[in-house]
PDB file of N, CA and C in Angstrom:
ATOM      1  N   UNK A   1     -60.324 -54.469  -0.117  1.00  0.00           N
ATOM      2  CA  UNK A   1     -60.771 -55.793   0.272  1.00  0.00           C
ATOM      3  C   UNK A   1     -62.203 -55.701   0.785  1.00  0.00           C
ATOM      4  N   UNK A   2     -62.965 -56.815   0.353  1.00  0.00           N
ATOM      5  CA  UNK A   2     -64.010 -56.656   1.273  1.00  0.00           C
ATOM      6  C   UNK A   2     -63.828 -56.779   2.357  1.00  0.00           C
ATOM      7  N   UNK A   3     -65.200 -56.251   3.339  1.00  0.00           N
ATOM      8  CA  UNK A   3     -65.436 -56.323   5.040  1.00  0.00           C
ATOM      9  C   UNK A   3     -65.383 -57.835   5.384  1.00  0.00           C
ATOM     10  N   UNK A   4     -65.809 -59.039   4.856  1.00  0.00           N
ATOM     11  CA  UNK A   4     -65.791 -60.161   5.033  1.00  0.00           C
ATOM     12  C   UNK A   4     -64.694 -60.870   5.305  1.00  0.00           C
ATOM     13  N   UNK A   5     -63.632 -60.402   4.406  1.00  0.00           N
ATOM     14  CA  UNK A   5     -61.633 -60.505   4.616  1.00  0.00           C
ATOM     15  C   UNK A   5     -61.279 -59.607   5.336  1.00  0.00           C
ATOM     16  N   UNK A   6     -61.675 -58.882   5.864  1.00  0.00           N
ATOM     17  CA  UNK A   6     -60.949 -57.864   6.838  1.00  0.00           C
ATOM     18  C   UNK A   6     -60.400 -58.642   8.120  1.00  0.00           C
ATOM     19  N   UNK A   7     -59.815 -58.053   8.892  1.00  0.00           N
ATOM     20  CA  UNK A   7     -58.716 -58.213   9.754  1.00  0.00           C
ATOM     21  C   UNK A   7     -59.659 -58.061  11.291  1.00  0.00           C
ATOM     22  N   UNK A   8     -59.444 -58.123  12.203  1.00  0.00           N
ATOM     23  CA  UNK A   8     -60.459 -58.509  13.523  1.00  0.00           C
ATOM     24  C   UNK A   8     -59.568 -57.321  14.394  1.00  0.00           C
ATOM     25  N   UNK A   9     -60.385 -56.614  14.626  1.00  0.00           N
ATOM     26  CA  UNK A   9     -59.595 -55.874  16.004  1.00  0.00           C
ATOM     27  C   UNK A   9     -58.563 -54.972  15.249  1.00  0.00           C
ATOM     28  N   UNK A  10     -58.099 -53.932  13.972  1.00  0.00           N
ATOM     29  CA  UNK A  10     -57.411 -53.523  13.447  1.00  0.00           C
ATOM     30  C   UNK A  10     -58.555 -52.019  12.502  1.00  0.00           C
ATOM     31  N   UNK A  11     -57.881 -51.160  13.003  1.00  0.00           N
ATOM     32  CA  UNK A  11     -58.913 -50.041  12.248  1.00  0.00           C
ATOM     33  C   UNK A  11     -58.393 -50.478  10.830  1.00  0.00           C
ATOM     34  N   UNK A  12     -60.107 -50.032  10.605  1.00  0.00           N
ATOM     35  CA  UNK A  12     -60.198 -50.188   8.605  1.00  0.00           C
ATOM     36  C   UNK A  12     -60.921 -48.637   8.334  1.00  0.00           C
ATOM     37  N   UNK A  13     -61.289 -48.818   7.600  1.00  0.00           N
ATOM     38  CA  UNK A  13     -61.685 -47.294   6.609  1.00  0.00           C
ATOM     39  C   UNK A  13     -62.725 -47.786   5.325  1.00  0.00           C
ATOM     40  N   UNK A  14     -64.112 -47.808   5.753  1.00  0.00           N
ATOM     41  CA  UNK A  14     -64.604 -47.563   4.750  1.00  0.00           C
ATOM     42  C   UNK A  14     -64.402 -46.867   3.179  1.00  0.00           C
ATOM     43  N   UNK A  15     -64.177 -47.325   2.228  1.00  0.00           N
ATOM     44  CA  UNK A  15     -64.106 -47.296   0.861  1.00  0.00           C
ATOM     45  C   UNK A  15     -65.309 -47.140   0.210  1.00  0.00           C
ATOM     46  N   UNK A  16     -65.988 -48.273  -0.005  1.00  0.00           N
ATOM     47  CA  UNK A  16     -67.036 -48.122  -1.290  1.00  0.00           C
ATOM     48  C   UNK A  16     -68.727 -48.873  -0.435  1.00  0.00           C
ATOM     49  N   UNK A  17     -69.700 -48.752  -0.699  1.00  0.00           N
ATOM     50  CA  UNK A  17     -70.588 -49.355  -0.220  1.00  0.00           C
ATOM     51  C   UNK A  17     -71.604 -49.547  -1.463  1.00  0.00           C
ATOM     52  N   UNK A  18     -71.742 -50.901  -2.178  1.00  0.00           N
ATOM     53  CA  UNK A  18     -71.902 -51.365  -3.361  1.00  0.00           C
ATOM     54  C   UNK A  18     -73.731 -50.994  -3.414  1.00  0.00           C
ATOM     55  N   UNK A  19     -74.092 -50.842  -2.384  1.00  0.00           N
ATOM     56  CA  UNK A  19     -75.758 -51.059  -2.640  1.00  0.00           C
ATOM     57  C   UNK A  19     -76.177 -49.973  -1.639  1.00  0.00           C
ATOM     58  N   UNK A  20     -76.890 -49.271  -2.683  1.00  0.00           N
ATOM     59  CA  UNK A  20     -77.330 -47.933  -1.979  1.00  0.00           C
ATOM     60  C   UNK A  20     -78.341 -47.798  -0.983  1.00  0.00           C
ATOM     61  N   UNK A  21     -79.514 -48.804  -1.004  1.00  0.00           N
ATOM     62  CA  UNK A  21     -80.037 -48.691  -0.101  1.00  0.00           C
ATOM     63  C   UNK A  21     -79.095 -49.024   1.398  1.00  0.00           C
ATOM     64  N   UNK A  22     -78.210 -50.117   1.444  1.00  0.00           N
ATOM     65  CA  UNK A  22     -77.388 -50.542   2.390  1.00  0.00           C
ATOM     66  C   UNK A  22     -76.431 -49.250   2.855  1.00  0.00           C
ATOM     67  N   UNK A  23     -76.311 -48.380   2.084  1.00  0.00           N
ATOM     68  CA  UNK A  23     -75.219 -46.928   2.556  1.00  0.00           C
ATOM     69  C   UNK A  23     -76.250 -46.149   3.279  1.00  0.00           C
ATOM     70  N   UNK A  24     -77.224 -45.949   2.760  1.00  0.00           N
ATOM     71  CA  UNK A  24     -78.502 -44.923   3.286  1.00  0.00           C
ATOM     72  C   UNK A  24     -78.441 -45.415   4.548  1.00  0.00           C
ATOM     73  N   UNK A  25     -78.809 -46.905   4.754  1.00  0.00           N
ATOM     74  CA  UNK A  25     -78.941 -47.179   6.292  1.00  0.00           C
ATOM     75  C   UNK A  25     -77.873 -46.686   7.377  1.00  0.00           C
ATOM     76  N   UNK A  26     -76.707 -47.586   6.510  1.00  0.00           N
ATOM     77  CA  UNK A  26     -75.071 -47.638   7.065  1.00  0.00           C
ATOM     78  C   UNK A  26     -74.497 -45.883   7.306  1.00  0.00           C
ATOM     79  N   UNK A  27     -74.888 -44.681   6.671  1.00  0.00           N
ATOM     80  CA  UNK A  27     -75.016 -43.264   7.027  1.00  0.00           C
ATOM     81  C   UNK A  27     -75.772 -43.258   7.938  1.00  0.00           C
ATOM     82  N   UNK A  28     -77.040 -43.624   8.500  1.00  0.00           N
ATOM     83  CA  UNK A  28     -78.173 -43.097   9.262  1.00  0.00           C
ATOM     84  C   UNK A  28     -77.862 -43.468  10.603  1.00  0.00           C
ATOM     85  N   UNK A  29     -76.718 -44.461  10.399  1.00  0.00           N
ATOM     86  CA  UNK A  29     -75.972 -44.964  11.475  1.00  0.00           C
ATOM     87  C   UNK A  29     -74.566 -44.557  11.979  1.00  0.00           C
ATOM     88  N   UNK A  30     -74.293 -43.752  11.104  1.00  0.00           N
ATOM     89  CA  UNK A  30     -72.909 -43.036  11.574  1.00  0.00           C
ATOM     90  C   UNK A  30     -72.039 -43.911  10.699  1.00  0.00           C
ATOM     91  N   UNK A  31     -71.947 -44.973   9.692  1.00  0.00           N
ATOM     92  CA  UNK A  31     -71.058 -45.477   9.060  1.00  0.00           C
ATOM     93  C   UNK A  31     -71.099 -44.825   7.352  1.00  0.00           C
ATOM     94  N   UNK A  32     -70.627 -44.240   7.245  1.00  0.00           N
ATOM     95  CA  UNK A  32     -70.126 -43.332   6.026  1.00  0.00           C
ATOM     96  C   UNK A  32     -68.832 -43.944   5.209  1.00  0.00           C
ATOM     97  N   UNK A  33     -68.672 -43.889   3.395  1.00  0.00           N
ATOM     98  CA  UNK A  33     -67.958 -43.512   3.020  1.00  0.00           C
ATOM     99  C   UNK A  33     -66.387 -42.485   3.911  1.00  0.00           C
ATOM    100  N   UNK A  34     -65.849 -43.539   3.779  1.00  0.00           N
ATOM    101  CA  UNK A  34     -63.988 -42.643   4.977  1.00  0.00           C
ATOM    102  C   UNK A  34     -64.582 -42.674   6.170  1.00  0.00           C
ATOM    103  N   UNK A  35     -65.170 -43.638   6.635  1.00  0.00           N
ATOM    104  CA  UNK A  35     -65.417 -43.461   7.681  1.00  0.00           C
ATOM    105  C   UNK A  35     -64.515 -44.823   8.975  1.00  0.00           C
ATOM    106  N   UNK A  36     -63.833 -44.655   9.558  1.00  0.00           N
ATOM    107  CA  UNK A  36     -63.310 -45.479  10.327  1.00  0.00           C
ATOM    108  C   UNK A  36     -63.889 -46.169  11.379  1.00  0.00           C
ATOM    109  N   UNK A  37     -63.329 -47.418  11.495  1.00  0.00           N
ATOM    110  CA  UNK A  37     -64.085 -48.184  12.405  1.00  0.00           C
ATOM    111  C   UNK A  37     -63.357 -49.063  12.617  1.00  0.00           C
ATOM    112  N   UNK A  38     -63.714 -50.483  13.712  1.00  0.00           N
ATOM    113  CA  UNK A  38     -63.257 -51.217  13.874  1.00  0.00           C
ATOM    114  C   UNK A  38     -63.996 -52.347  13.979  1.00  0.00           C
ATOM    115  N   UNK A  39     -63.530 -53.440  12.882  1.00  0.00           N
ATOM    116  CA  UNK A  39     -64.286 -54.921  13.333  1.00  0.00           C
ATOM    117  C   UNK A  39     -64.057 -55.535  14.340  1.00  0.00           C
ATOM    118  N   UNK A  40     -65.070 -55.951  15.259  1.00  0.00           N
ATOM    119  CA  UNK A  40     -65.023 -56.476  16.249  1.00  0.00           C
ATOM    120  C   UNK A  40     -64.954 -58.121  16.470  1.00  0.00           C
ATOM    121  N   UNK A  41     -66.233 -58.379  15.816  1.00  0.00           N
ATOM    122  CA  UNK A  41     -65.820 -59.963  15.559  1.00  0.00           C
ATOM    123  C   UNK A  41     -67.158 -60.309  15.000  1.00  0.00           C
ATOM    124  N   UNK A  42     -66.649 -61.466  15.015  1.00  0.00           N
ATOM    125  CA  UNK A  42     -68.335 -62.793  13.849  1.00  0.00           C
ATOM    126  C   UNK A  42     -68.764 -63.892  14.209  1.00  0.00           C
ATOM    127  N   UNK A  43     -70.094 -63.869  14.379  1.00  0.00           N
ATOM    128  CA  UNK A  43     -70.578 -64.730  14.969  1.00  0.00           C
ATOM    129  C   UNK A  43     -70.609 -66.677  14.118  1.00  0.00           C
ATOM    130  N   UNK A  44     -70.361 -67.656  14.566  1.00  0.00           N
ATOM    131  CA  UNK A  44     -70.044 -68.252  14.431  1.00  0.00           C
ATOM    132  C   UNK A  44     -71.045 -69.064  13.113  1.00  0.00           C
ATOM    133  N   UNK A  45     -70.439 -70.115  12.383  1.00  0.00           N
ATOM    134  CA  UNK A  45     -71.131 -70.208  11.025  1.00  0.00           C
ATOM    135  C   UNK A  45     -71.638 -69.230  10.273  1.00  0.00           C
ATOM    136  N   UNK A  46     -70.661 -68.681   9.873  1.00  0.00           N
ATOM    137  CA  UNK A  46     -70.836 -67.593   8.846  1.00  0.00           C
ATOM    138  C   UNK A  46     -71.984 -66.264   9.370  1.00  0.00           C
ATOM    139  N   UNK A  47     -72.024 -66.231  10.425  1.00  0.00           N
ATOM    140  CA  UNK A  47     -73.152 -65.197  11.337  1.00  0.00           C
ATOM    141  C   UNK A  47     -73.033 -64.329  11.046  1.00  0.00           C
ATOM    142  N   UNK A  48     -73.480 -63.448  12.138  1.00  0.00           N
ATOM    143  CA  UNK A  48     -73.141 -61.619  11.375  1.00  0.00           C
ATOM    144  C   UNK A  48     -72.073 -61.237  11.959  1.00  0.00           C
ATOM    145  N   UNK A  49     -71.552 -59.831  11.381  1.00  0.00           N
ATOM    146  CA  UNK A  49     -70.576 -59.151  11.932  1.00  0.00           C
ATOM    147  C   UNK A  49     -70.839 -58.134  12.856  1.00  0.00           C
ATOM    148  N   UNK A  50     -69.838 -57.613  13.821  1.00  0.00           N
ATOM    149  CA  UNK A  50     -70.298 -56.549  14.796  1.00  0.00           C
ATOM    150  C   UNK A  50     -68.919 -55.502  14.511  1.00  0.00           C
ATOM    151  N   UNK A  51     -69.169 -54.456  13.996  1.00  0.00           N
ATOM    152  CA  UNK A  51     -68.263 -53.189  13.706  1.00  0.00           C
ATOM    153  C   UNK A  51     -68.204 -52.010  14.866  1.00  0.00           C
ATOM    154  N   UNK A  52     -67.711 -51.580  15.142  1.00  0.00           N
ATOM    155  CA  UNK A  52     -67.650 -50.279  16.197  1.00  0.00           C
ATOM    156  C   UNK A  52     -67.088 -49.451  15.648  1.00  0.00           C
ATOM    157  N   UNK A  53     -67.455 -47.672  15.600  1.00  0.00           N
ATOM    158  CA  UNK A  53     -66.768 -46.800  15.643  1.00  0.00           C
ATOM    159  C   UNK A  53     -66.969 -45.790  17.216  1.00  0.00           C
ATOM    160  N   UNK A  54     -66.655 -44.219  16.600  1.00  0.00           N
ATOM    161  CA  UNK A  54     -66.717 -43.870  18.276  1.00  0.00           C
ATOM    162  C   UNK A  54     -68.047 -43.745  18.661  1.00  0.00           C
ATOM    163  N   UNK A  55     -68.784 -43.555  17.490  1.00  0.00           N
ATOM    164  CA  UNK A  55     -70.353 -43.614  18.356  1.00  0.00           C
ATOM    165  C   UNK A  55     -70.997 -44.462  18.710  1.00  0.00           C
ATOM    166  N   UNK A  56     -70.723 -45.488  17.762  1.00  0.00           N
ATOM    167  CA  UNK A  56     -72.165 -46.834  18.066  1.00  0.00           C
ATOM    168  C   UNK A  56     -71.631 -48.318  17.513  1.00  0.00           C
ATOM    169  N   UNK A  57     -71.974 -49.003  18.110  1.00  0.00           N
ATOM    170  CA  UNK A  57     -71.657 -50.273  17.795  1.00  0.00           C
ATOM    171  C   UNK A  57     -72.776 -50.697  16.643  1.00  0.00           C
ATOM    172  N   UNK A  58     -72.291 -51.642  15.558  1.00  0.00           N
ATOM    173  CA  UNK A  58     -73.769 -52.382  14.847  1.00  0.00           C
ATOM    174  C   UNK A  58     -73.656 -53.870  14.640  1.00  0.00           C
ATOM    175  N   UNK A  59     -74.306 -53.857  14.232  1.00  0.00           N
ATOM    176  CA  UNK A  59     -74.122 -55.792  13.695  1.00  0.00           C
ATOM    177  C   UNK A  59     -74.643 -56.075  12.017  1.00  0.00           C
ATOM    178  N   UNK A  60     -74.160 -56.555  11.529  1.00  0.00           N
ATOM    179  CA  UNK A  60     -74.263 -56.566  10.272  1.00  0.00           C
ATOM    180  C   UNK A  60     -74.471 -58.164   9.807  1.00  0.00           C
ATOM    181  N   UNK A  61     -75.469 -58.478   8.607  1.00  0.00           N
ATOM    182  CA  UNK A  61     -75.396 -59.396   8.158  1.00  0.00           C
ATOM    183  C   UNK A  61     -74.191 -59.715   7.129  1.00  0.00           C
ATOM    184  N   UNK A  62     -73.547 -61.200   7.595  1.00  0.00           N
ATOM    185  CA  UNK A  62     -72.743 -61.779   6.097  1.00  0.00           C
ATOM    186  C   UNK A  62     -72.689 -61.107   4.575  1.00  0.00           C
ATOM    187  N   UNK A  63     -74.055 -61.082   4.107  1.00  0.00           N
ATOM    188  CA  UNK A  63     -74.527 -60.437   3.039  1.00  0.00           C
ATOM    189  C   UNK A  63     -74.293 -59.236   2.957  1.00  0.00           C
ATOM    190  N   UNK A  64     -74.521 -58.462   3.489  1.00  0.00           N
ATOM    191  CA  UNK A  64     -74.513 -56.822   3.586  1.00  0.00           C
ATOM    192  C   UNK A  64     -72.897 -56.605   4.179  1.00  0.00           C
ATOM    193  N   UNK A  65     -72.255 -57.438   4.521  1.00  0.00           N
ATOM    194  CA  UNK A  65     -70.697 -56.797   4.990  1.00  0.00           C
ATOM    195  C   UNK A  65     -70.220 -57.546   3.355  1.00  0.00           C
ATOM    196  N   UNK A  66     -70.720 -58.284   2.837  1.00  0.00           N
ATOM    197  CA  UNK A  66     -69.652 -58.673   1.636  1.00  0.00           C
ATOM    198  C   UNK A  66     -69.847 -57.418   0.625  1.00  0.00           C
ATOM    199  N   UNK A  67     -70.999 -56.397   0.394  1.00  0.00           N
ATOM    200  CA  UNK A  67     -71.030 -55.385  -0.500  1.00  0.00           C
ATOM    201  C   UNK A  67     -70.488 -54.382   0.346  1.00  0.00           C
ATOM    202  N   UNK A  68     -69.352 -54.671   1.098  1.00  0.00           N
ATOM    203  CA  UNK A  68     -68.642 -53.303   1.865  1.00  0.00           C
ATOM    204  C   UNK A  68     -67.220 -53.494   1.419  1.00  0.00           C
ATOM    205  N   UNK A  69     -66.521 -52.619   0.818  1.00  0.00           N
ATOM    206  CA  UNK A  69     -65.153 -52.584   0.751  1.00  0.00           C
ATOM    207  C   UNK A  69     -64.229 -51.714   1.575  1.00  0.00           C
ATOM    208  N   UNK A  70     -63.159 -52.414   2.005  1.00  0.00           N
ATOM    209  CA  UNK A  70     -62.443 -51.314   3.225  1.00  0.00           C
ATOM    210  C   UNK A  70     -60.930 -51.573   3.033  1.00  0.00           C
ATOM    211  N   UNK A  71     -60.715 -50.300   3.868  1.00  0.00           N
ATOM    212  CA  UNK A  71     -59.128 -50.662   3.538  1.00  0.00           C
ATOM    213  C   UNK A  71     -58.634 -50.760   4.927  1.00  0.00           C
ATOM    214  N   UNK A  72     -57.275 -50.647   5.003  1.00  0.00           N
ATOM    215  CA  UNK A  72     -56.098 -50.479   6.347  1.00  0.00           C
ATOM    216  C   UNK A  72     -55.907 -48.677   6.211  1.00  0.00           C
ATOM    217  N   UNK A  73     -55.925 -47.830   6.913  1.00  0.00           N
ATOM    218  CA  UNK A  73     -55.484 -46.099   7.013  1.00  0.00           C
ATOM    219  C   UNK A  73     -54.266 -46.423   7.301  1.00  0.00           C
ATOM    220  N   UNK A  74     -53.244 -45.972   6.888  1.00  0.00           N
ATOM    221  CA  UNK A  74     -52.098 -45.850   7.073  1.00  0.00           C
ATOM    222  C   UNK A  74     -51.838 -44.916   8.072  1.00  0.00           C
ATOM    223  N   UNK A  75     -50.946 -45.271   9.080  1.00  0.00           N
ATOM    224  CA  UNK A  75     -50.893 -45.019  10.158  1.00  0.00           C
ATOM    225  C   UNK A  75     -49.506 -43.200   9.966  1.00  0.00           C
ATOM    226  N   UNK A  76     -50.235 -42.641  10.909  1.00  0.00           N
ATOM    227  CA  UNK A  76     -49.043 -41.315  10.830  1.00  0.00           C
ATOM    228  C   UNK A  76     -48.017 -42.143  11.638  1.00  0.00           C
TER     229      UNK A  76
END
């Protein structure tokens, strides 16, 4: 699913990141391909998004979270 349908407050797992310059950044930031995280929430009228993992919080534009695909990790 894309990051845009994702779930609020529920770890996801980076999958695919459609636009390479957008991964280069999204790596330089600690968000990688399998990389887990959690959406935090979205700012209102279609605003940006704010993701957390254990290192760093970011904020992301609408645009740039719709070329993110993620999943649910199945839980042990």
């Amino acid at each position: 699913m894309k990051l845009t349908q994702a779930p609020f407050n529920k770890p996801l797992l980076v999958i695919k990141i459609s636009d390479t310059a957008l991964e280069i950044k999204l790596l330089e930031l600690g968000f990688g391909v399998n990389t887990q995280f959690n959406l935090l929430r979205q700012a209102p009228f279609n605003g940006p998004y704010t993701l957390n993992n254990e290192k760093t919080q970011i904020i992301l534009r609408s645009e740039d979270a719709n070329r993110i695909e993620v999943s649910i990790p199945l839980s042990k």
